[in-house]
C-alpha atoms as a PDB file:
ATOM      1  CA  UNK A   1       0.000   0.000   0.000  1.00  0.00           C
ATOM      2  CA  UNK A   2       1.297   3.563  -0.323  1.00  0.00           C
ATOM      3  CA  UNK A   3       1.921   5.863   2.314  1.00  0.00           C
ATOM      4  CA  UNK A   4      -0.506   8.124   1.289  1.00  0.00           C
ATOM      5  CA  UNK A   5      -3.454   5.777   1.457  1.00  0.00           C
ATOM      6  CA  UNK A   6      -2.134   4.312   5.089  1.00  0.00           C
ATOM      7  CA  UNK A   7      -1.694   7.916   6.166  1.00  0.00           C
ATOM      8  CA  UNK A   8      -5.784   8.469   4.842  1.00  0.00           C
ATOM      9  CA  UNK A   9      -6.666   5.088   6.858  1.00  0.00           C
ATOM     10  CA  UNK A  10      -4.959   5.990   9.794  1.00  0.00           C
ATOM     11  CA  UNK A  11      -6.963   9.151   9.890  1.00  0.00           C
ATOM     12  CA  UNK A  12     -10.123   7.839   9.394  1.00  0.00           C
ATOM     13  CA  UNK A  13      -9.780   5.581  12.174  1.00  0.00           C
ATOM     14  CA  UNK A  14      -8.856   8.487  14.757  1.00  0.00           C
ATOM     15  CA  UNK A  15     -11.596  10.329  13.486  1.00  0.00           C
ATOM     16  CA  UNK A  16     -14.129   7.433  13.841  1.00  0.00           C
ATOM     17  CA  UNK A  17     -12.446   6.321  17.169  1.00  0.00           C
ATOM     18  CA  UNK A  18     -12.919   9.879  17.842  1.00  0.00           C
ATOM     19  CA  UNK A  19     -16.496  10.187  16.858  1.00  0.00           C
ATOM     20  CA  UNK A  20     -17.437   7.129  19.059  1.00  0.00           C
ATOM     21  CA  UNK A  21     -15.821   8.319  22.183  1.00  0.00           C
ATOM     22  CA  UNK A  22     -17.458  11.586  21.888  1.00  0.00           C
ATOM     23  CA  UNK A  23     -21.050  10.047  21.389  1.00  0.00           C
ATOM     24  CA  UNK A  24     -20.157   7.273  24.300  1.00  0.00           C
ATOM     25  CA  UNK A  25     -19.263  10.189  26.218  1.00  0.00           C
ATOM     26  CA  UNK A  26     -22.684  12.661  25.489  1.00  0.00           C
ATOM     27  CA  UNK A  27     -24.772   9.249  26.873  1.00  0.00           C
ATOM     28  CA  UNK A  28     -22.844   9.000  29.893  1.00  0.00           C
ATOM     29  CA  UNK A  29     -23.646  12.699  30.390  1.00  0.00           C
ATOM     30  CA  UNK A  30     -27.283  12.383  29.667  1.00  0.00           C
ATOM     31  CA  UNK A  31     -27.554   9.004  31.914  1.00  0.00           C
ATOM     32  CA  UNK A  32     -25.936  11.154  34.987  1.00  0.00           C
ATOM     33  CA  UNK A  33     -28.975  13.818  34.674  1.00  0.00           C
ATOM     34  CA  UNK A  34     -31.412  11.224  34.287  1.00  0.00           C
ATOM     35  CA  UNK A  35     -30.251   9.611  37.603  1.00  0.00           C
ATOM     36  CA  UNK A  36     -29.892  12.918  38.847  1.00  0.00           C
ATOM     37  CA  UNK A  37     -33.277  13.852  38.237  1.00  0.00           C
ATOM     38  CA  UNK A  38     -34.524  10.105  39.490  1.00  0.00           C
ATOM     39  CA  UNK A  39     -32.585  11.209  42.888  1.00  0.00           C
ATOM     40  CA  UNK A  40     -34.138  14.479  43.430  1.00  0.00           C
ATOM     41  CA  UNK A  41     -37.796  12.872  42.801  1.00  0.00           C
ATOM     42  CA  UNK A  42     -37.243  10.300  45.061  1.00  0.00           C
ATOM     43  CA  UNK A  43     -35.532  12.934  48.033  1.00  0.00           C
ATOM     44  CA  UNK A  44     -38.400  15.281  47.226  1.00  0.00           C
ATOM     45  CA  UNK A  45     -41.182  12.379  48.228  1.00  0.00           C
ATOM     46  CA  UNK A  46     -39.250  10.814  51.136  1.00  0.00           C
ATOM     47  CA  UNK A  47     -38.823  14.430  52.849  1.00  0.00           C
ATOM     48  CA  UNK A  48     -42.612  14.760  51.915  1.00  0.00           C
ATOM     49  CA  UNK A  49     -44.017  11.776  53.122  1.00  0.00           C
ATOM     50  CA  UNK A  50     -41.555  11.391  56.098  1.00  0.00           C
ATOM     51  CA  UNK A  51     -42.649  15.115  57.518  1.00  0.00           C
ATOM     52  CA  UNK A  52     -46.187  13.820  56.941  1.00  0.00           C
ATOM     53  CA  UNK A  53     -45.938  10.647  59.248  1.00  0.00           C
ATOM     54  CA  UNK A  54     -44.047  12.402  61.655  1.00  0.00           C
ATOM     55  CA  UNK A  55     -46.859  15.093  62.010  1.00  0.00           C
ATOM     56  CA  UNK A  56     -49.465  12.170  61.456  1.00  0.00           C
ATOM     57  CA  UNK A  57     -51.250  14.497  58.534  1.00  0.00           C
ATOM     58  CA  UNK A  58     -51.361  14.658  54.948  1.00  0.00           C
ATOM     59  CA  UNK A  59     -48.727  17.207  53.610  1.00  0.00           C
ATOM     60  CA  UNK A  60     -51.508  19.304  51.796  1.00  0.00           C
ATOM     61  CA  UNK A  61     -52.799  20.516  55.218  1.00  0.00           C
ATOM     62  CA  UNK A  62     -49.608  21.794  56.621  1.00  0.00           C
ATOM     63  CA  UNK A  63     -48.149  25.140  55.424  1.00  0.00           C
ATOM     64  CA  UNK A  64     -44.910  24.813  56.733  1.00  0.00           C
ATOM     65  CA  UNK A  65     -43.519  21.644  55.173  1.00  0.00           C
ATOM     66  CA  UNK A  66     -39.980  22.351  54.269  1.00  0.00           C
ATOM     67  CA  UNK A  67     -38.858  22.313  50.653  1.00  0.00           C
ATOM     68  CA  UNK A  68     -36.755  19.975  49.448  1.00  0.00           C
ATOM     69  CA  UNK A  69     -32.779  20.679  48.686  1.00  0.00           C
ATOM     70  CA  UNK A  70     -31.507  21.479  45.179  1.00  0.00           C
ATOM     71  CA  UNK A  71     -29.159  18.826  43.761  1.00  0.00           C
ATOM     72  CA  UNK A  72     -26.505  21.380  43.066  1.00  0.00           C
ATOM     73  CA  UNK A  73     -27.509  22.858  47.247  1.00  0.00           C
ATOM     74  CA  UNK A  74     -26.797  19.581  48.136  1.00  0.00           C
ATOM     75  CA  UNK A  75     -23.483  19.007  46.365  1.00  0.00           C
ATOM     76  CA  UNK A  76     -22.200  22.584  47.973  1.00  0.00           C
ATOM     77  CA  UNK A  77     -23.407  21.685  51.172  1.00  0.00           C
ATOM     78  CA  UNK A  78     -21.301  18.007  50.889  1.00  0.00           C
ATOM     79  CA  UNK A  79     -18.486  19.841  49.534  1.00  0.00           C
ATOM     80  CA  UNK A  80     -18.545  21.980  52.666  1.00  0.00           C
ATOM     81  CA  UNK A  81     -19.236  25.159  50.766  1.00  0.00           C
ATOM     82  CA  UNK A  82     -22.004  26.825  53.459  1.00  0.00           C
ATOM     83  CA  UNK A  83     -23.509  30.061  52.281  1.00  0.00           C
ATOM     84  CA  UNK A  84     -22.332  32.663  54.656  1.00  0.00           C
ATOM     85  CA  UNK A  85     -25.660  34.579  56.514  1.00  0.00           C
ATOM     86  CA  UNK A  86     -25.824  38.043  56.597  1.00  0.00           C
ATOM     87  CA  UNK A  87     -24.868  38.353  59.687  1.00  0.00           C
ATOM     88  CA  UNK A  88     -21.831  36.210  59.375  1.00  0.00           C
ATOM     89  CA  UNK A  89     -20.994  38.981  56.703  1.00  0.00           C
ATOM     90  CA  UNK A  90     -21.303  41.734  58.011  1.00  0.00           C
ATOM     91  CA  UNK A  91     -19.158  41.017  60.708  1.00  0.00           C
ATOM     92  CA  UNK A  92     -16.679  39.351  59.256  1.00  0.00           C
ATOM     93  CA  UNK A  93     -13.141  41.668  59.107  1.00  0.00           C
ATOM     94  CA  UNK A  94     -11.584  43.739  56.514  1.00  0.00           C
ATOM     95  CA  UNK A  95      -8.145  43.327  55.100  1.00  0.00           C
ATOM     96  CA  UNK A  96      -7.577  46.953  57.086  1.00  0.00           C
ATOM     97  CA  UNK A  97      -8.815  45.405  60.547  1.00  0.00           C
ATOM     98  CA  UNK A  98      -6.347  42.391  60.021  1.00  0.00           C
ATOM     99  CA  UNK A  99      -3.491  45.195  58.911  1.00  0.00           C
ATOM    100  CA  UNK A 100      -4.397  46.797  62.257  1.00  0.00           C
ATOM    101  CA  UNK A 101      -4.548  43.732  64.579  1.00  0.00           C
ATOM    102  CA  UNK A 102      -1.356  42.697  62.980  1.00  0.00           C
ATOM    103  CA  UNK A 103       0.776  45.946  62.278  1.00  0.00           C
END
């Protein structure tokens, strides 16, 4: 075979290999929100129907059932990334307080 023609089928193959991986790699994606979405449902009911037995009422008559998490509230709050209150803001120092306490 010439060169040319093995160069051509070697570059077809990487761009097929290519083109697989890619597609393989778009399903895993869209399998990981499905589940996602499959994990939230299933959090959303438990919280429901667990504040509901614990109350011993149906959660339609209580206003104050708590809503459910966010995945993505969840996934900070695992990583240990807490929203600061505002509170916890406003008295939290300046770079010119810690130049003071330190100077």
């Amino acid at each position: 075979m010439k060169r040319r023609l093995k160069v051509w089928m070697k570059k077809r193959a990487l761009m097929l290999l290519s083109a697989i991986v890619w597609r393989l790699d778009e399903w895993v994606h869209a399998q990981q929100l499905a589940l996602q979405k499959e994990i939230s449902g299933i959090a959303r009911v438990s919280v429901v129907h667990s504040i509901a037995r614990r109350a011993g009422s149906t959660p339609a008559s209580r206003s104050t059932v708590r809503q459910p998490e966010t995945f993505a509230a969840w996934t900070a709050r695992r990583a240990g990334v807490a929203p600061a209150s505002k509170q916890e803001a406003r008295r939290r120092r300046t770079i010119a307080d810690f130049d003071r306490r330190f100077a």
